[in-house]
C-alpha atoms as a PDB file:
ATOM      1  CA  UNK A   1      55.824 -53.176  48.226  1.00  0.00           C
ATOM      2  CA  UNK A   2      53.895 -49.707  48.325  1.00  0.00           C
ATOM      3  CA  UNK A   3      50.418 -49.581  47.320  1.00  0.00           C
ATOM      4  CA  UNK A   4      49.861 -48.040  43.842  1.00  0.00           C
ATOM      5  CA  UNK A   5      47.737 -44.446  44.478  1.00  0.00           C
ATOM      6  CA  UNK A   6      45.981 -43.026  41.740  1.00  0.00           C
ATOM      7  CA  UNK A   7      47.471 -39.391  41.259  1.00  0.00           C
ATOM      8  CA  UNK A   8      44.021 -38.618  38.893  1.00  0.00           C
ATOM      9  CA  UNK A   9      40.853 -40.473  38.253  1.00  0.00           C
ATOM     10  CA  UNK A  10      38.084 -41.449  40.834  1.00  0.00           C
ATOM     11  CA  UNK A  11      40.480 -43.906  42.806  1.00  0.00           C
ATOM     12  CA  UNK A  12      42.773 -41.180  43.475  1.00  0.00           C
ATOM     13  CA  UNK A  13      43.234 -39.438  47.287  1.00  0.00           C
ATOM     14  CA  UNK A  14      42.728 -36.308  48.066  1.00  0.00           C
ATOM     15  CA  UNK A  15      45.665 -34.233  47.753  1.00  0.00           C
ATOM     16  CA  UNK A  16      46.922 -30.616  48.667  1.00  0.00           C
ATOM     17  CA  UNK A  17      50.517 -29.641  46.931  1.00  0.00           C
ATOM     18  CA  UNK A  18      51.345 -33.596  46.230  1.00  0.00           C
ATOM     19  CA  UNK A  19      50.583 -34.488  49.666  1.00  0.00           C
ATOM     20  CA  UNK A  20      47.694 -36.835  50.965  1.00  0.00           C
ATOM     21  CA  UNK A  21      44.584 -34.720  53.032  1.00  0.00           C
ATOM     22  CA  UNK A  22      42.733 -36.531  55.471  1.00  0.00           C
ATOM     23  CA  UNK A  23      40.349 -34.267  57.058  1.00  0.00           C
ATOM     24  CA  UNK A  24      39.791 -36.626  60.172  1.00  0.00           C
ATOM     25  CA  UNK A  25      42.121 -39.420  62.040  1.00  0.00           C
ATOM     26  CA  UNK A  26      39.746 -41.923  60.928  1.00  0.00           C
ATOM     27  CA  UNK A  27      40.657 -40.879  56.964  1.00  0.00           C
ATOM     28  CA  UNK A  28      44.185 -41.613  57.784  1.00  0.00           C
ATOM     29  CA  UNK A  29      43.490 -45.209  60.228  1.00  0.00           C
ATOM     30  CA  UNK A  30      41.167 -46.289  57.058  1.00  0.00           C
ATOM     31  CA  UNK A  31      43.957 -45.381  54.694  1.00  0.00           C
ATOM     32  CA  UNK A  32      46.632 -47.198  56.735  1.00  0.00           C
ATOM     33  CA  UNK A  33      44.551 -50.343  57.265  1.00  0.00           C
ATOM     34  CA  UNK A  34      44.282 -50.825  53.642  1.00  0.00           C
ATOM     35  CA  UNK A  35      47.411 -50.013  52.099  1.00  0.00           C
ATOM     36  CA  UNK A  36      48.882 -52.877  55.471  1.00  0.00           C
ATOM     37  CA  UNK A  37      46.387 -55.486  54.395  1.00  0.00           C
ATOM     38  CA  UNK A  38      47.257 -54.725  50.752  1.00  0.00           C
ATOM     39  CA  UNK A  39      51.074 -54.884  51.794  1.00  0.00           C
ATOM     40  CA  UNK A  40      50.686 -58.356  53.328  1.00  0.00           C
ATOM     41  CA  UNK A  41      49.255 -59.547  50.750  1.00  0.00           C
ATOM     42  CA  UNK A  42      45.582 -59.885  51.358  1.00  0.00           C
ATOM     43  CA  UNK A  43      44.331 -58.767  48.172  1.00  0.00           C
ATOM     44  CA  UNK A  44      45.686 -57.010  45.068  1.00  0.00           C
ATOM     45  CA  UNK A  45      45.606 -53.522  44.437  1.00  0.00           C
ATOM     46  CA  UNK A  46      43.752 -53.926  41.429  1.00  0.00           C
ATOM     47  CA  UNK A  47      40.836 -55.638  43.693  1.00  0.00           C
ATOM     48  CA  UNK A  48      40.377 -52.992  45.766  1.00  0.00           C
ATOM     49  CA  UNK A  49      40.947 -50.315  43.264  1.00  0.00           C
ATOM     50  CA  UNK A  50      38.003 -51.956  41.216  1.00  0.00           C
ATOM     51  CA  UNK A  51      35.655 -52.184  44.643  1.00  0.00           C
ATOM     52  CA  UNK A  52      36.450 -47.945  45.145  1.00  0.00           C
ATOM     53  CA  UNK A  53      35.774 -47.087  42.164  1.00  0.00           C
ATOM     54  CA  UNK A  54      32.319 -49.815  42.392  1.00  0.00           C
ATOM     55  CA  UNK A  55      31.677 -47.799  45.665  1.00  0.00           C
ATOM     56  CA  UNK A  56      32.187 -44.042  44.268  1.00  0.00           C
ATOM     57  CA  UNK A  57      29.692 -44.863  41.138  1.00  0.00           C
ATOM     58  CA  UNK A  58      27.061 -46.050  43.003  1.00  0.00           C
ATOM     59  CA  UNK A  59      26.969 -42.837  45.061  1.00  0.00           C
ATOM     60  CA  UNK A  60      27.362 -40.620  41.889  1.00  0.00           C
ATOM     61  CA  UNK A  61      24.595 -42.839  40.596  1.00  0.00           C
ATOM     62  CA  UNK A  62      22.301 -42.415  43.771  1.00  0.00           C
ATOM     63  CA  UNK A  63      23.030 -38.930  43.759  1.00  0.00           C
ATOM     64  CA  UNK A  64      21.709 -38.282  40.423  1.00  0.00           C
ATOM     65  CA  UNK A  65      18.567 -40.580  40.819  1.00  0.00           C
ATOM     66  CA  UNK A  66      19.944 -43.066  38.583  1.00  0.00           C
ATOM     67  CA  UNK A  67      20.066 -45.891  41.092  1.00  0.00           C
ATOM     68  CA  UNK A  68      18.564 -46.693  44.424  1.00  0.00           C
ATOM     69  CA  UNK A  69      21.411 -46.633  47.175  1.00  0.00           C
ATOM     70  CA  UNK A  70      21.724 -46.833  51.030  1.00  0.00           C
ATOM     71  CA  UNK A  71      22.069 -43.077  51.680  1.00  0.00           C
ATOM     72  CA  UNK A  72      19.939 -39.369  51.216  1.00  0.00           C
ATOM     73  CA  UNK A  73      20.925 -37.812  48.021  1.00  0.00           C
ATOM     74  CA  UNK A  74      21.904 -35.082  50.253  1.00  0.00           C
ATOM     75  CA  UNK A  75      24.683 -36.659  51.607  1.00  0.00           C
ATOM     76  CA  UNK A  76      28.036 -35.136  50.778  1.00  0.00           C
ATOM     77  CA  UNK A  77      30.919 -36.899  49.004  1.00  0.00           C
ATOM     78  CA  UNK A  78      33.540 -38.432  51.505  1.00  0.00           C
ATOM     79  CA  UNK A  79      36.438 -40.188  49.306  1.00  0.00           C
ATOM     80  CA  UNK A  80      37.625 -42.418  52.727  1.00  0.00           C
ATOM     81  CA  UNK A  81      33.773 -43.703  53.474  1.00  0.00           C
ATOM     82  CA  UNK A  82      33.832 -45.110  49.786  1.00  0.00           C
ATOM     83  CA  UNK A  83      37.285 -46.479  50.673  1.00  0.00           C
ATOM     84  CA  UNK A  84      36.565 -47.920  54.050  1.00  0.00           C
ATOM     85  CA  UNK A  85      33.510 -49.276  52.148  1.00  0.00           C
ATOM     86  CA  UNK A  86      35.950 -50.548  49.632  1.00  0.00           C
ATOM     87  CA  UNK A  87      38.206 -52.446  51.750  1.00  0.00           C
ATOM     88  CA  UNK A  88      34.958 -53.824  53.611  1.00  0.00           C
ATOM     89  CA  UNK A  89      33.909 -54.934  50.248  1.00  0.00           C
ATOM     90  CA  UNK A  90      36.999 -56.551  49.604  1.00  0.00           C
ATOM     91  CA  UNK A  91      37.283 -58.696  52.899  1.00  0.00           C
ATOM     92  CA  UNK A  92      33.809 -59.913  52.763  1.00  0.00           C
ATOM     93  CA  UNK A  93      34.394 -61.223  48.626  1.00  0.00           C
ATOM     94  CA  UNK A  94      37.904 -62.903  49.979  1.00  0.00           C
ATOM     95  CA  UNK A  95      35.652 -64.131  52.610  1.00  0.00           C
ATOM     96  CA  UNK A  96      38.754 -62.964  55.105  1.00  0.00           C
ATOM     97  CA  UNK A  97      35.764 -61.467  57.306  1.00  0.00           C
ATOM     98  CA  UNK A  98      31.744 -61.789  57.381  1.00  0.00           C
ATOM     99  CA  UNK A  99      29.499 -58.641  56.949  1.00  0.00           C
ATOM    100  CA  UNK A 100      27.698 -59.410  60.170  1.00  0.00           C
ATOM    101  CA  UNK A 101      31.553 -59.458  61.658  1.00  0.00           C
ATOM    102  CA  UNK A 102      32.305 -55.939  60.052  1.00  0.00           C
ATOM    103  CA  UNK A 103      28.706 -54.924  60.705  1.00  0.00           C
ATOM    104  CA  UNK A 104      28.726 -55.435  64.679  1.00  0.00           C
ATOM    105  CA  UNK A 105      32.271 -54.715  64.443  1.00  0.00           C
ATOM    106  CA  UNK A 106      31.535 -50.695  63.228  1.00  0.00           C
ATOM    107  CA  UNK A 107      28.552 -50.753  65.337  1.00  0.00           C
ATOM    108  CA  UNK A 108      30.800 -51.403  68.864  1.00  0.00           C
ATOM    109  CA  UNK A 109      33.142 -49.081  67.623  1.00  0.00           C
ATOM    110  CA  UNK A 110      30.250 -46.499  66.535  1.00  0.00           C
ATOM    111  CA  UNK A 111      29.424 -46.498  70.396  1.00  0.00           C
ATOM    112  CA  UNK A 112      32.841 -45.843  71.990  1.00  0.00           C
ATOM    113  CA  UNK A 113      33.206 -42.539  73.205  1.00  0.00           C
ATOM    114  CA  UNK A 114      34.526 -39.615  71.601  1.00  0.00           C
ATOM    115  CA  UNK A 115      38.232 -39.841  72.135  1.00  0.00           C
ATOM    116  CA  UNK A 116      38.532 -43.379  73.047  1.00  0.00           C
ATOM    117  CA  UNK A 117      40.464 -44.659  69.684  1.00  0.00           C
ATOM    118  CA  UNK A 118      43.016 -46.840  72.025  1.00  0.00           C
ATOM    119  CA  UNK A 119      42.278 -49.925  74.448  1.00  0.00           C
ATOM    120  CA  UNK A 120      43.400 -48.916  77.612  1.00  0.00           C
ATOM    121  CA  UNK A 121      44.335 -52.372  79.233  1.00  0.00           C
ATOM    122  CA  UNK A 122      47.564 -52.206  80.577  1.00  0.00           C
ATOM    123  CA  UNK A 123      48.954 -53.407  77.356  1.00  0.00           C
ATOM    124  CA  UNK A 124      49.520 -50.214  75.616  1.00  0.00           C
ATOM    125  CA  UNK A 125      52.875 -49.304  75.060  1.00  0.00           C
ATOM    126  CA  UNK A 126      52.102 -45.809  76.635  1.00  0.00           C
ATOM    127  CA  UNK A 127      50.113 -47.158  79.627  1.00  0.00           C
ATOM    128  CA  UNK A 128      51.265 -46.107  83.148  1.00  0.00           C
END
């Protein structure tokens, strides 16, 4: 079961020739996580299409003035915040996870250094 991408509308990816553009690793980790949850079954695609495109008109509506929202007007569009915000959305209405969980959960990750995207434990499959 693949996940159903928009190819036009607000819910669709950013694309180059066809292809999917992610400008950072985290775009593509954020991507991945959702289209696996969506895969096993967590929630529909429908759900979290509705939740992106929930998440993109609230900033168009902040950045026009229309609406009161949780950022500076003067901060630029990024399509994979809206969808991590999306599929955090998602997981707190299916009550799979709280939003203090996801909260303290971006927060310990927020203060990992630079670099540092793997647990180094032993248990990595490309640990020495």
């Amino acid at each position: 079961m693949n996940a159903p991408l928009d190819i036009e509308g607000p819910a669709a990816p950013p694309r180059t020739n066809g292809e999917l553009v992610f400008a950072e690793p985290w775009e593509s980790r954020a991507f991945g996580m959702a289209v696996s949850l969506y895969e096993a079954g967590a929630f529909t695609w429908p759900q979290f299409q509705a939740a992106l495109i929930d998440r993109i008109a609230a900033w168009e509506s902040a950045s026009t003035g229309e609406e009161p929202y949780n950022h500076s007007r003067e901060e630029p569009y990024t399509y994979y915040l809206h969808w991590l915000g999306a599929l955090e959305d998602v997981l707190v209405d299916l009550r799979a996870v709280s939003a203090d969980e996801v909260t303290a959960r971006t927060k310990a990750l927020a203060q990992r250094p630079e670099g540092h995207d793997h647990r180094h434990d032993g248990n990595h499959p490309h640990s020495h």
